[in-house]
C-alpha atoms as a PDB file:
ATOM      1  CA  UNK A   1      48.151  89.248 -13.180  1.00  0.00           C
ATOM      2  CA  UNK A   2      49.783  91.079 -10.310  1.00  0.00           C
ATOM      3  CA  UNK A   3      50.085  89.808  -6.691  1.00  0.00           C
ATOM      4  CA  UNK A   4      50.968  91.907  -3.739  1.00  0.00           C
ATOM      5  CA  UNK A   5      53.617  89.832  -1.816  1.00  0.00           C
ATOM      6  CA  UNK A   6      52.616  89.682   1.640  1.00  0.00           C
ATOM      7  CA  UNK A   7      56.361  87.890   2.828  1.00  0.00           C
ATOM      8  CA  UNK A   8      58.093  91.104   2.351  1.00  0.00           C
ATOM      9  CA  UNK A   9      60.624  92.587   5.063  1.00  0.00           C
ATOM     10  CA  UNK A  10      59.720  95.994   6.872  1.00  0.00           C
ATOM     11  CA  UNK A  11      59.577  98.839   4.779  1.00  0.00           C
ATOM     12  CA  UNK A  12      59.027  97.412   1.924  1.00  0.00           C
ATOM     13  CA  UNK A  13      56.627  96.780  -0.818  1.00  0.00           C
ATOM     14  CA  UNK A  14      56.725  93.520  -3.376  1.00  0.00           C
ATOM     15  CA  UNK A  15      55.132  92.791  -6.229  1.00  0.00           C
ATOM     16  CA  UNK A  16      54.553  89.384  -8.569  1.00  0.00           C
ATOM     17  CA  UNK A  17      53.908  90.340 -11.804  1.00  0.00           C
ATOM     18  CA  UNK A  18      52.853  87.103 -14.259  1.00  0.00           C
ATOM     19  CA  UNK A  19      50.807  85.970 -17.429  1.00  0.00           C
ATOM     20  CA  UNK A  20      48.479  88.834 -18.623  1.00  0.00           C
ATOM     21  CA  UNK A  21      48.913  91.952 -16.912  1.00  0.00           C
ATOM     22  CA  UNK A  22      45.835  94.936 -17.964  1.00  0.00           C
ATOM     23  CA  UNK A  23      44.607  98.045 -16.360  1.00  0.00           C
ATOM     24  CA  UNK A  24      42.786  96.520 -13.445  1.00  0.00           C
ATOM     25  CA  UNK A  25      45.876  95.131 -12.398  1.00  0.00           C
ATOM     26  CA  UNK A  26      47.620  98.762 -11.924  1.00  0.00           C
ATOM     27  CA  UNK A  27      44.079 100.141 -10.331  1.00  0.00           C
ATOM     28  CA  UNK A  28      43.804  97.316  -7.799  1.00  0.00           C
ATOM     29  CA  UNK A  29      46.932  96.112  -7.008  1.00  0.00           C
ATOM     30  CA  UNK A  30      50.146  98.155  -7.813  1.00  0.00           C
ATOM     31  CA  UNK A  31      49.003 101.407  -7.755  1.00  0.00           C
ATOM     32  CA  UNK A  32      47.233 101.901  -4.578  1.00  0.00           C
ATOM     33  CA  UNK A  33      50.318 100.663  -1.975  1.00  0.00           C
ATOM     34  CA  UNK A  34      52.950 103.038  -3.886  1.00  0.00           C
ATOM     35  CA  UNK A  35      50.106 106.002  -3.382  1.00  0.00           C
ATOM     36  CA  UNK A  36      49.820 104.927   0.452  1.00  0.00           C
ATOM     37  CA  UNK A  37      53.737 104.935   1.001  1.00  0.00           C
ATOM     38  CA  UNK A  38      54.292 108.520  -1.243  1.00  0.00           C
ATOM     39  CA  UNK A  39      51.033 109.723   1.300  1.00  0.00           C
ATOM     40  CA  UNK A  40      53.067 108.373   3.916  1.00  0.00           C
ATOM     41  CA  UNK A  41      56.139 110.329   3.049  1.00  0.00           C
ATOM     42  CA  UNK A  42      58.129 106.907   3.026  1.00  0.00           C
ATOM     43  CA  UNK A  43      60.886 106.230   0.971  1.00  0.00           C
ATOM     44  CA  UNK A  44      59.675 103.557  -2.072  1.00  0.00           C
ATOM     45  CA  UNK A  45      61.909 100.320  -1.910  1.00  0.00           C
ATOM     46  CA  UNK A  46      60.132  98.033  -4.202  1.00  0.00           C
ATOM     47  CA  UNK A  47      60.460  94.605  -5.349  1.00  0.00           C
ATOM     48  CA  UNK A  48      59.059  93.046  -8.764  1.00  0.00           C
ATOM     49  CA  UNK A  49      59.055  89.594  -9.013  1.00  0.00           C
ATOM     50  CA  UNK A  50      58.345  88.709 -12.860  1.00  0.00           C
ATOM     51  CA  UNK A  51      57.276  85.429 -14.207  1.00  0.00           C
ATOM     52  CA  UNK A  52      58.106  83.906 -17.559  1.00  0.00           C
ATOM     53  CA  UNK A  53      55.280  84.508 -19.963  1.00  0.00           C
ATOM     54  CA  UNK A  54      54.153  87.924 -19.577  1.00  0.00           C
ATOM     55  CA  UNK A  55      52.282  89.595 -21.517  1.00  0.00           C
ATOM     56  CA  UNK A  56      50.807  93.306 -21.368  1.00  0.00           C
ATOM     57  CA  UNK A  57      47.931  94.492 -22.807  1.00  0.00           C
ATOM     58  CA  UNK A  58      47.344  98.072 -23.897  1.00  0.00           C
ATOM     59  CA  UNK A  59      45.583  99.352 -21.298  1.00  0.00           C
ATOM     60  CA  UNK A  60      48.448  97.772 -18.931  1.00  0.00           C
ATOM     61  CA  UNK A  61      50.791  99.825 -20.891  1.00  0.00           C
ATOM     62  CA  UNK A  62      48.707 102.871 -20.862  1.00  0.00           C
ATOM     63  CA  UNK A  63      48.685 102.515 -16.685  1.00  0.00           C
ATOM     64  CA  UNK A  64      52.033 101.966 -17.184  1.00  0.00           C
ATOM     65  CA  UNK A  65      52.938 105.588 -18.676  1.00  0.00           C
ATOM     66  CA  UNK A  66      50.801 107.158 -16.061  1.00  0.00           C
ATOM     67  CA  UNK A  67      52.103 105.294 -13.155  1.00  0.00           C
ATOM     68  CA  UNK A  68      55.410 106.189 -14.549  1.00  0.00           C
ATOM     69  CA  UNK A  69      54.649 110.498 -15.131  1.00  0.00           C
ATOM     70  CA  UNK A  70      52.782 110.053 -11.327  1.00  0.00           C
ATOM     71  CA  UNK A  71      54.959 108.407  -9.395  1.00  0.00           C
ATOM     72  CA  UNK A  72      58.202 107.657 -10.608  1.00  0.00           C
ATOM     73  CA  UNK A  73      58.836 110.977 -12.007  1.00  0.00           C
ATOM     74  CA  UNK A  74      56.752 113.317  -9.883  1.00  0.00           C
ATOM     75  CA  UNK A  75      58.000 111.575  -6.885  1.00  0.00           C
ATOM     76  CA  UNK A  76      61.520 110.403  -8.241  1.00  0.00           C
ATOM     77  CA  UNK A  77      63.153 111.976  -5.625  1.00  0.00           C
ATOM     78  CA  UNK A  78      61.238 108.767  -3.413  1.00  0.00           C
ATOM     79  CA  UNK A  79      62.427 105.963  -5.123  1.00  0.00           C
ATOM     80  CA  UNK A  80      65.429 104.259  -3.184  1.00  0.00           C
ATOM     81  CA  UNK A  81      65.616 100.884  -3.900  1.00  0.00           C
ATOM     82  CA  UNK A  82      64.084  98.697  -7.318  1.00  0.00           C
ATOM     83  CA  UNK A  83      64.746  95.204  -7.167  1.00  0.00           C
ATOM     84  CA  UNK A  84      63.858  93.224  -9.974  1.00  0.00           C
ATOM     85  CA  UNK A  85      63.584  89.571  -9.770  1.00  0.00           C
ATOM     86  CA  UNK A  86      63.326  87.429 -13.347  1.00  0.00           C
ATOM     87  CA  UNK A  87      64.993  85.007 -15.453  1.00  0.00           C
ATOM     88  CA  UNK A  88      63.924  86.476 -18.456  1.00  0.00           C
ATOM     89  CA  UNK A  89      66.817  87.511 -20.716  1.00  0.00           C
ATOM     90  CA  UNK A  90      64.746  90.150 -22.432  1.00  0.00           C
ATOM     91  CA  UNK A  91      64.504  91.741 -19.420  1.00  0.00           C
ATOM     92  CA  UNK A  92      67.614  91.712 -18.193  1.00  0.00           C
ATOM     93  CA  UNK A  93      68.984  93.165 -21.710  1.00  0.00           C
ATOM     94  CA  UNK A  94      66.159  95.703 -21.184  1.00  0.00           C
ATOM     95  CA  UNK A  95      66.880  96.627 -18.065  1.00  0.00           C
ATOM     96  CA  UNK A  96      70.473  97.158 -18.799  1.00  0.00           C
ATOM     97  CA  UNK A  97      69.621  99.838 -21.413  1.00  0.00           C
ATOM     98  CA  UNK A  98      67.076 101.841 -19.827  1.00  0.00           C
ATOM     99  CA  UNK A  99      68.530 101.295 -16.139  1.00  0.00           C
ATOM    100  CA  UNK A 100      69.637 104.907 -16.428  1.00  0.00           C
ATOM    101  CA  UNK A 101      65.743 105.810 -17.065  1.00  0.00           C
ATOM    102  CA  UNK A 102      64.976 104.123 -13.550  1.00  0.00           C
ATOM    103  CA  UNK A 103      64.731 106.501 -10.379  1.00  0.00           C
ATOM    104  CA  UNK A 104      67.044 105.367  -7.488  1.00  0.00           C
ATOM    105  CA  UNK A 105      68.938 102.211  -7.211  1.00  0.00           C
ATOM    106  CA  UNK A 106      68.031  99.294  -9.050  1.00  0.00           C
ATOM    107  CA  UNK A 107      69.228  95.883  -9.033  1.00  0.00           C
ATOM    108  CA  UNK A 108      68.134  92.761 -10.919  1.00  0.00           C
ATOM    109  CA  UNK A 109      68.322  89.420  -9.589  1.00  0.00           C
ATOM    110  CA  UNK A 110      67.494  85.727 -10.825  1.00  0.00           C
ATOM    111  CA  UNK A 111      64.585  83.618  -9.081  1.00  0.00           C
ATOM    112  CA  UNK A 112      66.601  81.745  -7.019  1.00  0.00           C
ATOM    113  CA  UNK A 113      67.688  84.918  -5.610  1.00  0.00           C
ATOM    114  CA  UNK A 114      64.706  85.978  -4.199  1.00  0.00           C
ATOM    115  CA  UNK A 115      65.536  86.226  -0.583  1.00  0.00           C
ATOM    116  CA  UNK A 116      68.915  87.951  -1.649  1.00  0.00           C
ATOM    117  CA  UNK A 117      66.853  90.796  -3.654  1.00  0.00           C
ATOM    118  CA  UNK A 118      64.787  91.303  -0.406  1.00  0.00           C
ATOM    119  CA  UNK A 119      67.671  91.323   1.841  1.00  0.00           C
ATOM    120  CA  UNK A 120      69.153  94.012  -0.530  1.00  0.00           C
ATOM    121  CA  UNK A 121      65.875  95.868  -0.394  1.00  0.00           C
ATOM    122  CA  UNK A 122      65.745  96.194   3.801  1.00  0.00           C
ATOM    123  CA  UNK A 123      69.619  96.829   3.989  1.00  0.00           C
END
């Protein structure tokens, strides 16, 4: 399940990702607000807020790959500013292996951070 974050600062987008996420999730939710801002010509500074549990099913993954080919490499140039916000270990060991893969600046922060990621994000 993904839930747009409405508490987010200015120029800024923010994301809670949790439990099952599938392919409505990226058609509904994430998807559309990162096409608006690209439309918009605005720089992407994005926050992703992920809960313990998760779990994606294929046709999340699949949305995945094509988010990733339409907006994070077509429009890498975009990106500014990732913050990721879990306390997931997995992810943070990810993370620091693929970080390279990841357009723009990224930063990961724990939960109780959460107000520090989004002051990072509108700096």
């Amino acid at each position: 399940m993904v839930q747009q974050l409405q508490d987010m600062p200015a120029g800024t987008l923010g994301f809670r990702v949790s439990e099952r996420l599938d392919r409505a999730d990226y058609a509904q939710v994430l998807t559309p607000p990162l096409h608006r801002a690209i439309e918009a010509g605005d720089r992407l500074r994005v926050l992703y807020a992920i809960g313990p549990g998760l779990h994606m099913e294929p046709g999340a993954l699949w949305e995945d790959i094509k988010l990733e080919l339409n907006v994070g490499i077509r429009h890498r140039d975009l990106w500014e500013r990732i913050a990721v916000v879990t306390d997931m270990d997995w992810l943070w060991h990810a993370f620091a292996l693929f970080s390279w893969m990841v357009p723009g600046d990224m930063r990961l922060f724990h939960e109780r951070d959460l107000a520090a990621a989004k002051a990072w994000l509108s700096a």
